[in-house]
Protein backbone atom coordinates (compact mmCIF):
# COMPACT_ATOMS: atom_id res chain seq x y z
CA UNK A 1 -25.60 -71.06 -10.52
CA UNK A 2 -27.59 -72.11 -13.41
CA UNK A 3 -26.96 -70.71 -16.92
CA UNK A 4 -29.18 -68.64 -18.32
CA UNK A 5 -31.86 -69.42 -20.71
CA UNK A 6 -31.84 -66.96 -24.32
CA UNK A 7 -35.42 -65.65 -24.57
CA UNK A 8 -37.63 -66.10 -27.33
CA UNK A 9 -37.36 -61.96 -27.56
CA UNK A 10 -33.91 -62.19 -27.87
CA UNK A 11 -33.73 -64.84 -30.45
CA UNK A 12 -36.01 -62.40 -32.33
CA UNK A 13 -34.23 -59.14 -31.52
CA UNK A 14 -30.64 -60.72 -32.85
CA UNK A 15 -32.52 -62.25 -36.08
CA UNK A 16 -33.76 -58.94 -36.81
CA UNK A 17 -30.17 -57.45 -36.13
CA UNK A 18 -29.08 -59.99 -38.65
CA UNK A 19 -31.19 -59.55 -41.42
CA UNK A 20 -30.62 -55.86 -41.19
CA UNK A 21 -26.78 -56.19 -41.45
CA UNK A 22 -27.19 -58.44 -44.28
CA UNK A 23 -29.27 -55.43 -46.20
CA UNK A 24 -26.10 -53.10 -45.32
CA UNK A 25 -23.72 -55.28 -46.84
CA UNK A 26 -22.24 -53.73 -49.65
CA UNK A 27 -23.31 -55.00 -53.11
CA UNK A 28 -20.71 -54.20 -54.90
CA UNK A 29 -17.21 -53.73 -52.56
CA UNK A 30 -14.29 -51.75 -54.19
CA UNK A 31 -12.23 -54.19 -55.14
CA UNK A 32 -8.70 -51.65 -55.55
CA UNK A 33 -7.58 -49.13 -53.14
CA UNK A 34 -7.89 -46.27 -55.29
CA UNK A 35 -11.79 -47.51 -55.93
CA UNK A 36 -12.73 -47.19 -51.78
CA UNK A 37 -10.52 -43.53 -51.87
CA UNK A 38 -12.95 -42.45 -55.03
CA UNK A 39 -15.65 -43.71 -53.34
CA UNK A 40 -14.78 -42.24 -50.07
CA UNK A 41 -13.94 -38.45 -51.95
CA UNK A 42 -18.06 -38.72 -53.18
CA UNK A 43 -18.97 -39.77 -49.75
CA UNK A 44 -16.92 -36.91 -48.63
CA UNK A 45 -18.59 -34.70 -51.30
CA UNK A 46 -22.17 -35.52 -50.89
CA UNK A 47 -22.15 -35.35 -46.87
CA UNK A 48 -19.93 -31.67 -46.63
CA UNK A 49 -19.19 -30.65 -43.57
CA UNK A 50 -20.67 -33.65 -41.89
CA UNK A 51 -18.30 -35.62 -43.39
CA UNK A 52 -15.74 -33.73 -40.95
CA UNK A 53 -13.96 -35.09 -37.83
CA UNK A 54 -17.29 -34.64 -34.78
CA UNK A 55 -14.13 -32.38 -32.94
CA UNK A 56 -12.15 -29.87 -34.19
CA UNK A 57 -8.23 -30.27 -33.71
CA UNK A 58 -6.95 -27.91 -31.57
CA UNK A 59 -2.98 -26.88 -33.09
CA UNK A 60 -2.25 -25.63 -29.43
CA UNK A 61 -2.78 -28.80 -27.78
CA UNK A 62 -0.65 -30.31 -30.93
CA UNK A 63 2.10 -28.12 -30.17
CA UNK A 64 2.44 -28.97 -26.38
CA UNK A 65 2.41 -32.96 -27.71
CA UNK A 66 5.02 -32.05 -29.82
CA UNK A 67 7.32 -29.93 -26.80
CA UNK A 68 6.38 -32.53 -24.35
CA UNK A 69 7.98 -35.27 -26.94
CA UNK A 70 10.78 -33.45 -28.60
CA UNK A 71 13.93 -34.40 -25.48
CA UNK A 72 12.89 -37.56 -25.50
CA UNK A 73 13.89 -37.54 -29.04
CA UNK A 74 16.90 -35.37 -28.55
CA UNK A 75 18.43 -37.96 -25.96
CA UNK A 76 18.25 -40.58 -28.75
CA UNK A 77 16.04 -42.95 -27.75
CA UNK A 78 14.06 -42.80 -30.27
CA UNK A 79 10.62 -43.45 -28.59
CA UNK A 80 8.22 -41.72 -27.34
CA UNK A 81 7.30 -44.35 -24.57
């Protein structure tokens, strides 16, 4: 089987790609942890609720994890696996 040949349209199509990632790049990166947490709490600020998880949690579902998981832990394994 021969190898494919890339298309001039692709060339083009991942260029563009590129050049469009390169305008996303943060200027100016945090350069601490508590600089990308302040800059996440404005994110989190200026977007409001769509800044929240796309599904709510459910704490049903949570609790059944948790009863499903608890004897393993009682018979001291110590893992959940």
């Amino acid at each position: 089987m021969a190898a494919q040949r890339v298309s001039d349209a692709d060339r083009a199509y991942f260029h563009r790609l590129g050049e469009a990632n390169e305008r996303l790049a943060e200027p100016d990166p945090g350069r601490t942890l508590e600089e990308v947490f302040r800059r996440l709490e404005v994110m989190e600020r200026t977007l409001g609720p769509l800044a929240l998880p796309g599904l709510a949690r459910d704490p049903e579902l949570e609790d059944r994890e948790a009863a499903a998981l608890a004897p393993r832990f009682r018979r001291g394994s110590g893992r959940a696996a």
